[in-house]
Protein backbone atom coordinates (compact mmCIF):
# COMPACT_ATOMS: atom_id res chain seq x y z
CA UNK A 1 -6.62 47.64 85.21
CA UNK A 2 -4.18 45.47 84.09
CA UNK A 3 -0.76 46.13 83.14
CA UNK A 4 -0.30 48.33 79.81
CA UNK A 5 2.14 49.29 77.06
CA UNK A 6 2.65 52.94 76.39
CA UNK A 7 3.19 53.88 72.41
CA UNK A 8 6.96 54.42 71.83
CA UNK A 9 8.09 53.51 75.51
CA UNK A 10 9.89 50.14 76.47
CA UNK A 11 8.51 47.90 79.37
CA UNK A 12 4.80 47.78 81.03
CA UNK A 13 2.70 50.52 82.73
CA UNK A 14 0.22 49.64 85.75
CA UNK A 15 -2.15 51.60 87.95
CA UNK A 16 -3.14 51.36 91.68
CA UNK A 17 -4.88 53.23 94.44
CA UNK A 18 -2.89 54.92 96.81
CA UNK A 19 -4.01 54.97 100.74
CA UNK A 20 -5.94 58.40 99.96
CA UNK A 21 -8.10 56.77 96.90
CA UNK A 22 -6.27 58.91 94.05
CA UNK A 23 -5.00 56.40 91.24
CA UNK A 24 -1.31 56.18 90.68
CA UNK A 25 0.21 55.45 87.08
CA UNK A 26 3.58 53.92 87.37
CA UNK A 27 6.73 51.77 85.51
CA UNK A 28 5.88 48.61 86.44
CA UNK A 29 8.83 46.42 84.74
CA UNK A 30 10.40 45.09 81.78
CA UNK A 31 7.59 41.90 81.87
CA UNK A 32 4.62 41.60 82.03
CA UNK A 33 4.56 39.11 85.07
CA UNK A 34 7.09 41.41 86.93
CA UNK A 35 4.30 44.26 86.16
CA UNK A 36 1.73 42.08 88.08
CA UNK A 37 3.92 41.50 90.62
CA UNK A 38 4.88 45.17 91.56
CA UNK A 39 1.15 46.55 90.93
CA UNK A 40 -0.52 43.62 93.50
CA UNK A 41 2.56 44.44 95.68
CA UNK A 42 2.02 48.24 95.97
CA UNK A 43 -2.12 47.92 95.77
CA UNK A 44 -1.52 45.49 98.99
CA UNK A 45 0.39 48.00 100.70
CA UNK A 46 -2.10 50.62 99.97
CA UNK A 47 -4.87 48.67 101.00
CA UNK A 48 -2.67 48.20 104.67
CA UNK A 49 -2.19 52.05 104.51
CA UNK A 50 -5.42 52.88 104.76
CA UNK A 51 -6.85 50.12 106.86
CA UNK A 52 -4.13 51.23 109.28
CA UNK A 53 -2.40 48.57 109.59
CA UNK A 54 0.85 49.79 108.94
CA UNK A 55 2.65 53.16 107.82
CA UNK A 56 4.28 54.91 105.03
CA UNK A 57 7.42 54.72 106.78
CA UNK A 58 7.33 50.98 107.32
CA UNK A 59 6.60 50.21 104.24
CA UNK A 60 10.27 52.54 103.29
CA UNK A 61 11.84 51.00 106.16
CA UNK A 62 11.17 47.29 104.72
CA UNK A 63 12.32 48.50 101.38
CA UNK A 64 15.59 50.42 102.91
CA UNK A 65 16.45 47.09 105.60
CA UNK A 66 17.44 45.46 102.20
CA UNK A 67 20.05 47.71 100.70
CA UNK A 68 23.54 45.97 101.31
CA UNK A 69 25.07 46.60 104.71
CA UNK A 70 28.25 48.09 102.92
CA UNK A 71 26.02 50.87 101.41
CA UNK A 72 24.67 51.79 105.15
CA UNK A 73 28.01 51.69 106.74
CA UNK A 74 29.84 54.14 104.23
CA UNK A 75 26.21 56.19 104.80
CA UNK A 76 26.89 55.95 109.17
CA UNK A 77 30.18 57.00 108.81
CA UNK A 78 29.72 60.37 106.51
CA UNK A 79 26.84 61.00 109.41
CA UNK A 80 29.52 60.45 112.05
CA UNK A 81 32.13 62.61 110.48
CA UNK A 82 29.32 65.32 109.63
CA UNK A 83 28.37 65.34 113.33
CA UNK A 84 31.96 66.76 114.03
CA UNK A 85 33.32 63.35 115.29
CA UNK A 86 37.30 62.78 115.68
CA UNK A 87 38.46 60.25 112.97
CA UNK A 88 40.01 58.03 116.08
CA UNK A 89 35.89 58.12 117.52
CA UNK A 90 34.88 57.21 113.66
CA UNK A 91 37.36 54.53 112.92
CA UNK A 92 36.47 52.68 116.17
CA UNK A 93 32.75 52.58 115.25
CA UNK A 94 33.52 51.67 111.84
CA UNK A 95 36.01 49.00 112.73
CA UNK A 96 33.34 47.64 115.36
CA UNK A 97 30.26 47.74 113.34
CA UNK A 98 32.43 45.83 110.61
CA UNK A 99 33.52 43.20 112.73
CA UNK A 100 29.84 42.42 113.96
CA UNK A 101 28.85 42.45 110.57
CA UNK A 102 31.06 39.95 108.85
CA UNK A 103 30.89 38.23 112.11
CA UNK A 104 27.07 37.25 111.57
CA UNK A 105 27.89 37.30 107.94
CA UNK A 106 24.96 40.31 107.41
CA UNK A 107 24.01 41.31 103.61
CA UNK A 108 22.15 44.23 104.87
CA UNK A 109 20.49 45.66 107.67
CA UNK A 110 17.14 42.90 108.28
CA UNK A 111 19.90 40.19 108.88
CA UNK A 112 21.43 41.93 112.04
CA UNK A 113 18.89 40.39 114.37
CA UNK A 114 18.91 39.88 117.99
CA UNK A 115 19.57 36.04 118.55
CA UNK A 116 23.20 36.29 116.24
CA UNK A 117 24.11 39.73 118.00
CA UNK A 118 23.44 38.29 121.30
CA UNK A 119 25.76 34.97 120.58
CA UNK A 120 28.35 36.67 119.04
CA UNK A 121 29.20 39.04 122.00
CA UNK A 122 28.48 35.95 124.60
CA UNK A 123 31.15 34.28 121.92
CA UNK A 124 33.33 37.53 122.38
CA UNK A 125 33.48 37.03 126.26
CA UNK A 126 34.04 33.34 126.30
CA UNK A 127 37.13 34.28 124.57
CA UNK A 128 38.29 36.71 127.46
CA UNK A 129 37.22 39.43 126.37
CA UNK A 130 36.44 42.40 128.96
CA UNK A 131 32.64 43.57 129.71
CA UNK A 132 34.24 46.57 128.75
CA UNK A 133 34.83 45.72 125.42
CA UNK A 134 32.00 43.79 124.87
CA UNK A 135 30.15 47.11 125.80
CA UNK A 136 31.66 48.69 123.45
CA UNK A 137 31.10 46.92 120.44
CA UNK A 138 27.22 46.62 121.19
CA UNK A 139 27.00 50.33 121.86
CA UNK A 140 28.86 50.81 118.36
CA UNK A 141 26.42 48.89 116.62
CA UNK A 142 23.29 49.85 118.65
CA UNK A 143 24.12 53.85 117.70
CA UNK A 144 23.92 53.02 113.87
CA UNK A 145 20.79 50.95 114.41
CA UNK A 146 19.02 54.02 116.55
CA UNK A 147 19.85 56.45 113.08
CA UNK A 148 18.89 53.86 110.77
CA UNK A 149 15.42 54.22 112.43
CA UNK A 150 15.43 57.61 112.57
CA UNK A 151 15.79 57.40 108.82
CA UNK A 152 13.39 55.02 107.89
CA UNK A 153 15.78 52.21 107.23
CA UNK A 154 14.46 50.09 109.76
CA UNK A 155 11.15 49.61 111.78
CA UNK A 156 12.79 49.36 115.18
CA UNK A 157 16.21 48.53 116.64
CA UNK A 158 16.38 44.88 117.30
CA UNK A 159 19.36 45.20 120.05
CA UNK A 160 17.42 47.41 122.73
CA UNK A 161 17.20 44.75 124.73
CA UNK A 162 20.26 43.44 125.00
CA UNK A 163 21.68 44.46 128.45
CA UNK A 164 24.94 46.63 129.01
CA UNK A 165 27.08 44.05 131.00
CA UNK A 166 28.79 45.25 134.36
CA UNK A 167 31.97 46.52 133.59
CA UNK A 168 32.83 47.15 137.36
CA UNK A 169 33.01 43.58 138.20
CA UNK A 170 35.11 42.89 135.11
CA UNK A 171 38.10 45.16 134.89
CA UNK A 172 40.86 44.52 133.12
CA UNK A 173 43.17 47.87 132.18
CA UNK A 174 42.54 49.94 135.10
CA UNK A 175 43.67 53.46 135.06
CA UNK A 176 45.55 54.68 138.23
CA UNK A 177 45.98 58.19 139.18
CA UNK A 178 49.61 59.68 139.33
CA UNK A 179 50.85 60.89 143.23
CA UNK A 180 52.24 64.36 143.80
CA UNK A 181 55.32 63.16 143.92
CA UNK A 182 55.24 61.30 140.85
CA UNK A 183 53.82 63.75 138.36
CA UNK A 184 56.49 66.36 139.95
CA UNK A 185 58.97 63.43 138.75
CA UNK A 186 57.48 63.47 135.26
CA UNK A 187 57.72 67.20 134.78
CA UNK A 188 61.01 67.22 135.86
CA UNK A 189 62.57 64.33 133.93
CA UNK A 190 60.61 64.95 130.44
CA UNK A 191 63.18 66.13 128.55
CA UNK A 192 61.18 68.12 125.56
CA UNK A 193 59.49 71.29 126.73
CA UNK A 194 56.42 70.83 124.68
CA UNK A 195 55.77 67.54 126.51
CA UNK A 196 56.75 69.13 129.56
CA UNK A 197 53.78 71.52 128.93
CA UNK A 198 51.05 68.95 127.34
CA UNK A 199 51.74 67.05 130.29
CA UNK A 200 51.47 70.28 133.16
CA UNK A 201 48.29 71.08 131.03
CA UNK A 202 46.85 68.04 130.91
CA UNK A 203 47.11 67.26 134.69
CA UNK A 204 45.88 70.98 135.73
CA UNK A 205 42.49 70.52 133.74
CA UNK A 206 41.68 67.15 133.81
CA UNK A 207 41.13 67.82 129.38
CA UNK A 208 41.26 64.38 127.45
CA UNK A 209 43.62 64.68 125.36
CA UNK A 210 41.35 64.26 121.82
CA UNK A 211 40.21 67.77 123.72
CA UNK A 212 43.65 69.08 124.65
CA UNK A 213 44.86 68.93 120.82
CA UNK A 214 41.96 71.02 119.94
CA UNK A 215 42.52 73.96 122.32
CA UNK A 216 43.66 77.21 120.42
CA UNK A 217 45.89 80.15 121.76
CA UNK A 218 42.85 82.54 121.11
CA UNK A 219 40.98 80.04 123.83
CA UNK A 220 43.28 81.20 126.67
CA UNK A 221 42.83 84.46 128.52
CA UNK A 222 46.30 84.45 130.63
CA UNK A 223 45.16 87.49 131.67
CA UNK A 224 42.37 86.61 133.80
CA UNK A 225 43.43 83.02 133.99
CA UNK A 226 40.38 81.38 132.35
CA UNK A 227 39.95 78.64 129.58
CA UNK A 228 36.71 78.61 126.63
CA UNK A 229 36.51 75.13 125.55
CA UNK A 230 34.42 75.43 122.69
CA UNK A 231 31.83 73.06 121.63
CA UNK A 232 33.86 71.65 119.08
CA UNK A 233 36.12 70.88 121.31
CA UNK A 234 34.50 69.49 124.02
CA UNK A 235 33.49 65.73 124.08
CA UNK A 236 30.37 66.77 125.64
CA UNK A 237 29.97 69.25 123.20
CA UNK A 238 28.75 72.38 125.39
CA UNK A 239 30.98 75.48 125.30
CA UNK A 240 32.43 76.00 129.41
CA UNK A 241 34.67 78.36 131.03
CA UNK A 242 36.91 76.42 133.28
CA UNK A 243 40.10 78.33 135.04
CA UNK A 244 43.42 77.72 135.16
CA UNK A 245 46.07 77.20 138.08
CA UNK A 246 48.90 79.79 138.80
CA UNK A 247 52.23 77.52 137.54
CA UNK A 248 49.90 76.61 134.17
CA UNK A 249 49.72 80.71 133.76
CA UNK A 250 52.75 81.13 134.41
CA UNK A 251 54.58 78.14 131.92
CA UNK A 252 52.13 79.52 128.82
CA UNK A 253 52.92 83.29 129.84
CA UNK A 254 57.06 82.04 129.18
CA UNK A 255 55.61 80.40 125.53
CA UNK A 256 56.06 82.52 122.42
CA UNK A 257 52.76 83.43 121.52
CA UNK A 258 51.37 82.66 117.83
CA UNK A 259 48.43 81.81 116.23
CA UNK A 260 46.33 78.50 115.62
CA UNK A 261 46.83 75.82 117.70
CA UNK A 262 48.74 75.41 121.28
CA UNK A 263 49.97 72.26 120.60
CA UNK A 264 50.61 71.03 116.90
CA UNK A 265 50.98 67.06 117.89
CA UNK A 266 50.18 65.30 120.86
CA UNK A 267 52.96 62.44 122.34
CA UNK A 268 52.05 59.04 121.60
CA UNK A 269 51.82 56.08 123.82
CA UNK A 270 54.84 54.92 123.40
CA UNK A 271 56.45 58.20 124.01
CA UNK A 272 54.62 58.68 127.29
CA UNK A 273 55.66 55.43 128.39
CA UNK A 274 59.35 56.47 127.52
CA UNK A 275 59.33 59.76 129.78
CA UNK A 276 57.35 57.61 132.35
CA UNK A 277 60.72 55.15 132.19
CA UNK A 278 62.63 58.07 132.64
CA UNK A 279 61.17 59.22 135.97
CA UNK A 280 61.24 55.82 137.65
CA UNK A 281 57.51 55.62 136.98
CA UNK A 282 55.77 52.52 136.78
CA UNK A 283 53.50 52.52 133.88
CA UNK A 284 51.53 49.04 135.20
CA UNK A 285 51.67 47.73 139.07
CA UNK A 286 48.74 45.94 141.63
CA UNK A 287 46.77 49.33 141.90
CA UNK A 288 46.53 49.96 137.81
CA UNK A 289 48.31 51.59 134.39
CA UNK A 290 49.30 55.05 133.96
CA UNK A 291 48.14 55.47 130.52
CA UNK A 292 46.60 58.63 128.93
CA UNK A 293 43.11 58.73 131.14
CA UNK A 294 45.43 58.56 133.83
CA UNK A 295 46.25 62.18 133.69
CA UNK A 296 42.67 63.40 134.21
CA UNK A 297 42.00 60.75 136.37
CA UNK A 298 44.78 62.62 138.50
CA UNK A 299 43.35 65.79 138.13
CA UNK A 300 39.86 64.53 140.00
CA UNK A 301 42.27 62.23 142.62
CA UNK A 302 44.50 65.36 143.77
CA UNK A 303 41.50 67.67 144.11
CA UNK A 304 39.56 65.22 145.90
CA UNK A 305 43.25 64.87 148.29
CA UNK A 306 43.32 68.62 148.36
CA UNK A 307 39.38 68.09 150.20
CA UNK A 308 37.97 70.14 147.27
CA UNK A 309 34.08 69.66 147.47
CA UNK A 310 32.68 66.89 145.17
CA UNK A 311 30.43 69.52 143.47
CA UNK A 312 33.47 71.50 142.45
CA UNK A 313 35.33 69.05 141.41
CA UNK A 314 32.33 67.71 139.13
CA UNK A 315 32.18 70.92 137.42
CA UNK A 316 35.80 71.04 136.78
CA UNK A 317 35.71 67.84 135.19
CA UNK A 318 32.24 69.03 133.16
CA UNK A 319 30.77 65.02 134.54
CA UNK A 320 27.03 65.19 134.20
CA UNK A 321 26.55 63.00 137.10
CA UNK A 322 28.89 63.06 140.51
CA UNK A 323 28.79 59.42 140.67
CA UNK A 324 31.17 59.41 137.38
CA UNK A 325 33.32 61.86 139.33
CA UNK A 326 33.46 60.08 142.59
CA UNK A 327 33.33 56.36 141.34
CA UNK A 328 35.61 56.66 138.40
CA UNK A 329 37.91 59.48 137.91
CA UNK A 330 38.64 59.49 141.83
CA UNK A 331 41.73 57.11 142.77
CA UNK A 332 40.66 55.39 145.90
CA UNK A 333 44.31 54.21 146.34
CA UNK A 334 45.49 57.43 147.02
CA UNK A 335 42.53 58.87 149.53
CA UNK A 336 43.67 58.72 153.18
CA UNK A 337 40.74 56.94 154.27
CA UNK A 338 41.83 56.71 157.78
CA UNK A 339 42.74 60.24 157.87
CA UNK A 340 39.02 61.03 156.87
CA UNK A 341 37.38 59.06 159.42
CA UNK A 342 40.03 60.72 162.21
CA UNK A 343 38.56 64.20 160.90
CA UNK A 344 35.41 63.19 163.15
CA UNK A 345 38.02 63.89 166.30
CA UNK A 346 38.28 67.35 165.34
CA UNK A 347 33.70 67.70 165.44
CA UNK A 348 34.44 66.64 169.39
CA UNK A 349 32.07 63.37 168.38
CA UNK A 350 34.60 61.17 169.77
CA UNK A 351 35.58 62.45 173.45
CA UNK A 352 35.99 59.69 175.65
CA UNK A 353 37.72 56.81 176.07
CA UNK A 354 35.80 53.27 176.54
CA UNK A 355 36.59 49.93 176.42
CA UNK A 356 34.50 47.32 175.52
CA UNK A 357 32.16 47.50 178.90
CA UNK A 358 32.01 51.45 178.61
């Protein structure tokens, strides 16, 4: 049938058969040659429906890859903040999937393709950029693909394919872990007690400090010396038990106790590096930065110098995998290699003395 009038109502009617055979009745437009155009358009896709060529959901997901990309990105974002996210974690996406976005100069979501993607993060490293970085800015704009997809926006992802670079081989800002001595320096020469304390707390449970801010008195049984992150608070965002180390106890114990939060603000960067000054610290020399990972990264080095057993230590700092424990949050600089291989003397596997001829 073709196109129709209805008595009383503005613009043209039109009919098609679904996928299932049942006849549909629908505005077609204001014309009658935009009528035409929507009813062979829709009877098309039915006909593909049903044939099995392609799916509802593709057919919603061509429809949805057109919307502008400003519309999907204010969309990402609510989804991000709804997911619990910390408004540092959602700025950084935002700011990243933005500058991928006007960088390919993308209308909506069918003009991020692979070939521009690809050349504009090769373009990013040719202008010394970090692997790091790079990383980053493809994982930003890979996540909001993978939920566009989920939510029939788009047929597939066209980035899976683009490789995570090395970031090992490419370091630029590398974390170093504190020494004994030094963090004793810190403690002693921060001058605000608060600081004094996100500092002791931060290097006696390896928290991040997006987690540290979170932690609530209520949290902390001094009693029995134990710690509930919550899942809100937690990056990983299981709920652990994870204990606490006599001086901690003992600094919170001589805290007035209140409720909400144990920490209202945490220092800033420029802060940190300010009590760093003040301790004779250097915040950036050959073996890396102290910056704010640095304190966790600490917490893994000293255990690992204490000869606490990998497996403990990975559960301390809730890793998922060891090799993120052992690889990255342990300082090599500060193991006494040469000690560890002398610890074979003490097995008796060494016992004699041979030269070269023995």
């Amino acid at each position: 049938m073709k196109p129709f009038k209805r008595t009383g109502r503005p613009g043209y009617y039109a009919d098609y058969k679904n996928e299932h055979g049942k006849r549909v009745i629908f505005k077609a437009g204001n014309s009658y040659e935009s009528a035409i155009v929507r009813q062979s358009k829709l009877q098309q896709d039915a006909n593909l429906i049903r044939d099995g060529i392609i799916s509802r959901r593709d057919i919603e997901a061509g429809k949805n890859s057109l919307r502008p990309i400003c519309e999907i990105i204010i969309e990402y974002r609510e989804y991000l903040r709804a997911k619990g996210n910390s408004k540092q974690h959602i700025k950084e996406a935002i700011r990243c999937i933005n500058a991928i976005s006007e960088g390919i100069n993308s209308k909506n979501l069918s003009d991020i393709n692979l070939k521009e993607v690809e050349a504009w993060l090769a373009n990013l490293v040719d202008r010394g950029r970090s692997h790091r970085t790079r990383n980053c800015y493809l994982i930003r704009i890979r996540g909001m693909l993978n939920w566009a997809v989920k939510r029939s926006m788009l047929k597939e992802n066209p980035l899976v394919v683009i490789d995570i670079l090395p970031e090992q081989i490419d370091k630029r800002e590398v974390s170093r872990a504190m020494t004994p001595e030094e963090f004793n320096r810190l403690l002693q020469n921060t001058p605000d007690k608060k600081r004094r304390l996100y500092y002791l707390f931060a290097g006696r449970t390896g928290l991040r400090w997006s987690e540290i801010i979170k932690i609530r008195w209520q949290d902390i049984n001094l009693e029995s010396g134990w710690l509930t992150i919550n899942a809100f608070q937690s990056k990983s965002k299981r709920s652990e038990d994870i204990p606490l180390s006599d001086d901690l106890i003992i600094s919170l114990k001589q805290c007035p106790k209140r409720i909400g939060h144990l920490f209202d603000t945490k220092p800033q960067l420029k802060t940190f590096k300010n009590d760093l000054r003040r301790a004779a610290i250097e915040y950036d020399n050959m073996h890396g930065q102290i910056d704010r990972k640095s304190l966790r990264k600490m917490f893994g080095t000293h255990l690992a110098m204490a000869g606490v057993d990998l497996r403990v230590t990975q559960r301390l700092m809730r890793h998922s995998d060891p090799r993120l424990t052992s690889n990255i949050y342990t300082d090599p600089y500060l193991i006494n290699m040469k000690d560890g291989v002398n610890k074979l003397l003490s097995l008796n596997i060494i016992n004699r003395k041979e030269g070269c001829n023995g």
